[in-house]
C-alpha atoms as a PDB file:
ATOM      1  CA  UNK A   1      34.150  68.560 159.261  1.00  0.00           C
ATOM      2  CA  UNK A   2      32.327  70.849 162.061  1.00  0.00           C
ATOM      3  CA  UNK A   3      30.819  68.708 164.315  1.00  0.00           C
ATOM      4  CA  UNK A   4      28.396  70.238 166.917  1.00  0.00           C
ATOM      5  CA  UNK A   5      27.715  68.850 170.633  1.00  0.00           C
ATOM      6  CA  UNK A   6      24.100  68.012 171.830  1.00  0.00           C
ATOM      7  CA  UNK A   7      22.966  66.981 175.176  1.00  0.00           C
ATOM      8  CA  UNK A   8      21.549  68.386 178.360  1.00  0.00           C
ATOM      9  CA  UNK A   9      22.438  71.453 179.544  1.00  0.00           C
ATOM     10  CA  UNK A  10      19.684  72.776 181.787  1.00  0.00           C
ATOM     11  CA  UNK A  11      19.202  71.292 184.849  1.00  0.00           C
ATOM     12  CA  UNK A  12      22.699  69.578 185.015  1.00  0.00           C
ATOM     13  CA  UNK A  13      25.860  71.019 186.647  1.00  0.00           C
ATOM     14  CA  UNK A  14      28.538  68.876 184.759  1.00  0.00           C
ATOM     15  CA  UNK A  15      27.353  70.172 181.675  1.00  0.00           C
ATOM     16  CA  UNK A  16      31.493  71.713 181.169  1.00  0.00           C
ATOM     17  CA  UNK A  17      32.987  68.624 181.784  1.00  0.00           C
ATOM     18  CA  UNK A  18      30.748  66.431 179.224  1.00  0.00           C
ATOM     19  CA  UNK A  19      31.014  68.953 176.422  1.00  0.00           C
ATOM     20  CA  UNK A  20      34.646  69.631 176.780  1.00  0.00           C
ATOM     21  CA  UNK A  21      35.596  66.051 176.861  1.00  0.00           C
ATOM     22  CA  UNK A  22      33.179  65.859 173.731  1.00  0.00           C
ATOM     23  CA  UNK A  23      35.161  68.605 171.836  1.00  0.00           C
ATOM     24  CA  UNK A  24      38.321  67.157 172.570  1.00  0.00           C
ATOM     25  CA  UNK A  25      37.472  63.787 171.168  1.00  0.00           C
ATOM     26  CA  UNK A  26      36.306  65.443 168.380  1.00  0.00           C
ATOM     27  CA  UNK A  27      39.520  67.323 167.696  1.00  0.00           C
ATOM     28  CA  UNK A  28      41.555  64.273 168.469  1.00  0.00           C
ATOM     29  CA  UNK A  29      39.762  62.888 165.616  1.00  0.00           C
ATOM     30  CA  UNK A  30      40.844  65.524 163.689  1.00  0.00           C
ATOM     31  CA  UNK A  31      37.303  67.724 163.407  1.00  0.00           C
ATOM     32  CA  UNK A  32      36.023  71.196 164.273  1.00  0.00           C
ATOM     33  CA  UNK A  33      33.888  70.905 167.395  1.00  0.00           C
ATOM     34  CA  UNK A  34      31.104  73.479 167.546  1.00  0.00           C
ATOM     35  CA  UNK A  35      30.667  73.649 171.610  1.00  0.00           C
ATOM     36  CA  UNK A  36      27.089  75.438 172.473  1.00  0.00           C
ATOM     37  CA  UNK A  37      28.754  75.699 176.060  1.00  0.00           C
ATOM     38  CA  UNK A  38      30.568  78.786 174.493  1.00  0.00           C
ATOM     39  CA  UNK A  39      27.771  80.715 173.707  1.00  0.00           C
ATOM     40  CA  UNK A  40      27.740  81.502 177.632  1.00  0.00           C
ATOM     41  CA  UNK A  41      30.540  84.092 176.877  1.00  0.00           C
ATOM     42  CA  UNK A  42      28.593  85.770 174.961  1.00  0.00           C
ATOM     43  CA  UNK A  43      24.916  85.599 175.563  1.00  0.00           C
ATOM     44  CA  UNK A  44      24.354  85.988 179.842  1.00  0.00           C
ATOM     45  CA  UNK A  45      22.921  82.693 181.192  1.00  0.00           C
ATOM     46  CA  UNK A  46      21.039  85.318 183.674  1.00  0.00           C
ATOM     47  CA  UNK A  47      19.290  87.497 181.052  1.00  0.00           C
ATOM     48  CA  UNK A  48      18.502  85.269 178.428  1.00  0.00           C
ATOM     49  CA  UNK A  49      15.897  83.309 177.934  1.00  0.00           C
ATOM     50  CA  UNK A  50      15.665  79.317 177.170  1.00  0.00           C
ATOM     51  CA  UNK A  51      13.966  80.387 173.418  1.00  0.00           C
ATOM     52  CA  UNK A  52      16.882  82.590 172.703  1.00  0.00           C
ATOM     53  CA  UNK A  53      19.569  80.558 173.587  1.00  0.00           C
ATOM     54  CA  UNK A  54      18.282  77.636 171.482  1.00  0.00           C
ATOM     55  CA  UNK A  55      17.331  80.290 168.796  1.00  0.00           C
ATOM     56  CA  UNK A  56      21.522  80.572 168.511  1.00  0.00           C
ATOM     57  CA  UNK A  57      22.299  77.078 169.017  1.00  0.00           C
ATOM     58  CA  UNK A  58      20.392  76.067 166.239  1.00  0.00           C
ATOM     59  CA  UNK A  59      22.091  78.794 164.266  1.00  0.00           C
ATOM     60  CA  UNK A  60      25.623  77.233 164.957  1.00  0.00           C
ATOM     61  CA  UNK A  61      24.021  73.538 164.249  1.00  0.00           C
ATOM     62  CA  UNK A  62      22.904  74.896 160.956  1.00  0.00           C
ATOM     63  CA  UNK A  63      26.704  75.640 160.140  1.00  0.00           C
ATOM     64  CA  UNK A  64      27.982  72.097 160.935  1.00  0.00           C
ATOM     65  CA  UNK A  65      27.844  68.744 158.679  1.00  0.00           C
ATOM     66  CA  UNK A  66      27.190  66.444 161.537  1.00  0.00           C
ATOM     67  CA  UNK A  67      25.637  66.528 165.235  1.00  0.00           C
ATOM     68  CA  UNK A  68      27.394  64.222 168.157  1.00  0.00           C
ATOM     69  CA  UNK A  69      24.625  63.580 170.751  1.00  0.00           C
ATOM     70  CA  UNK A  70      25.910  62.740 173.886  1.00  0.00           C
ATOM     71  CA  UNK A  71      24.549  60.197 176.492  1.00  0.00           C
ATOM     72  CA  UNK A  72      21.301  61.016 178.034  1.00  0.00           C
ATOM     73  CA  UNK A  73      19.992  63.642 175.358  1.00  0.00           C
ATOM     74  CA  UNK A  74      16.730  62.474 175.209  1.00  0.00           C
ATOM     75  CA  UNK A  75      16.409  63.984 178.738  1.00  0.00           C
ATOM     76  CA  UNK A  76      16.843  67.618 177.039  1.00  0.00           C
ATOM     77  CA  UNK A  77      14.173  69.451 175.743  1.00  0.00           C
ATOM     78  CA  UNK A  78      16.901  71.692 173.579  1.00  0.00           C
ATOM     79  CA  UNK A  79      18.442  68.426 172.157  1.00  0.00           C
ATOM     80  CA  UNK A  80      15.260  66.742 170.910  1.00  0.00           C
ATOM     81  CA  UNK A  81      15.050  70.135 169.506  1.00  0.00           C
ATOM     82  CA  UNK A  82      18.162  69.721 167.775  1.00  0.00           C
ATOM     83  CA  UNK A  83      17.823  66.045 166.866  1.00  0.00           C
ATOM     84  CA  UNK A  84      14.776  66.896 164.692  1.00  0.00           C
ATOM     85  CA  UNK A  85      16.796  70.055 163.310  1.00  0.00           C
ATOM     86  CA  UNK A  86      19.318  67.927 162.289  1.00  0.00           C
ATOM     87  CA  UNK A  87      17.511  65.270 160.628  1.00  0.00           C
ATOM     88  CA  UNK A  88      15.237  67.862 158.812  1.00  0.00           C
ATOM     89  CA  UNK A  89      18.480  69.471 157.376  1.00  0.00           C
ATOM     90  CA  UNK A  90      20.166  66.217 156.777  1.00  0.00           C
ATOM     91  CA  UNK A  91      23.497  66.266 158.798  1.00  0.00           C
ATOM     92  CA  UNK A  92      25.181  63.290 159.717  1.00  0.00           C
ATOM     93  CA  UNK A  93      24.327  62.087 163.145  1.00  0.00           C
ATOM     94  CA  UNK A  94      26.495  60.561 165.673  1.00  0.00           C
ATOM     95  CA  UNK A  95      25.698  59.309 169.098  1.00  0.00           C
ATOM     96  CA  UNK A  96      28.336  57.505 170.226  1.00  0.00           C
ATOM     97  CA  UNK A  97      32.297  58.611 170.340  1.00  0.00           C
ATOM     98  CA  UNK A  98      33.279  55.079 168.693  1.00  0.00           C
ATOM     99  CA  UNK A  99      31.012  56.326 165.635  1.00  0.00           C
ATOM    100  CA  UNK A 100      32.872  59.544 165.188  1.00  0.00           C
ATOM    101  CA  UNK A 101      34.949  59.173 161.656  1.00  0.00           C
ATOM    102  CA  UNK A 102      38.890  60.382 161.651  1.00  0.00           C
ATOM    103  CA  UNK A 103      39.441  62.888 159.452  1.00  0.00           C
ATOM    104  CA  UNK A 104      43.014  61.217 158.775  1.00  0.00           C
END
C-alpha cells in the first residue's frame, strides 16, 4: 500500500528527521512511503510558493490508499489541508506508528 506522510513542514527545522524516520517505519512495515520532503528536489523551496507546493502534495496524496499523520499536525496549515483531502477521498488514515498495518 502507498502510504503518504503528513505533518508540519513550514516553520520547523527537523522536518528531515521526522519524515524520514516516518518512511522508514513505513517500509519496515512493508509499505510504499510517499515522502512530500522529496518534492524539494524538484520544486525550489526558494521560488515556489506555499499554494504550489501543496498544489503537488495533494497530487501525490491523491495516489496513495492511506495518509500517516505525524505528531503535532494540527499545527500545519498544509496538513489540515490534507486531513480533509483525505477524508473527502476516503483513504485510510493513520496517526499513530502502532496503527500502521504490516503488509506481511
Amino acid at each position: 500500500m502507498k502510504i503518504y506522510i503528513s505533518g508540519a513542514i513550514t516553520g520547523t527545522t527537523d522536518y528531515k528527521e521526522r519524515f524520514g524516520d516516518a518512511a522508514k517505519k513505513i517500509r519496515e512495515n512493508g509499505h510504499e512511503a510517499i515522502n512530500p520532503v522529496d518534492l524539494h528536489a524538484i520544486l525550489n523551496p526558494e521560488t515556489t510558493t506555499h499554494g504550489q507546493y501543496m498544489s503537488a502534495a495533494l497530487g501525490l496524496l491523491y495516489a496513495c490508499e492511506a495518509v500517516y499523520f505525524l505528531p503535532g499536525w494540527q499545527l500545519s496549515k498544509g496538513a489540515m489541508k490534507e486531513r480533509h483531502a483525505a477524508r473527502n477521498g476516503g483513504l485510510l488514515i493513520f496517526d499513530s506508528a502502532e496503527d500502521l498495518p504490516r503488509s506481511y
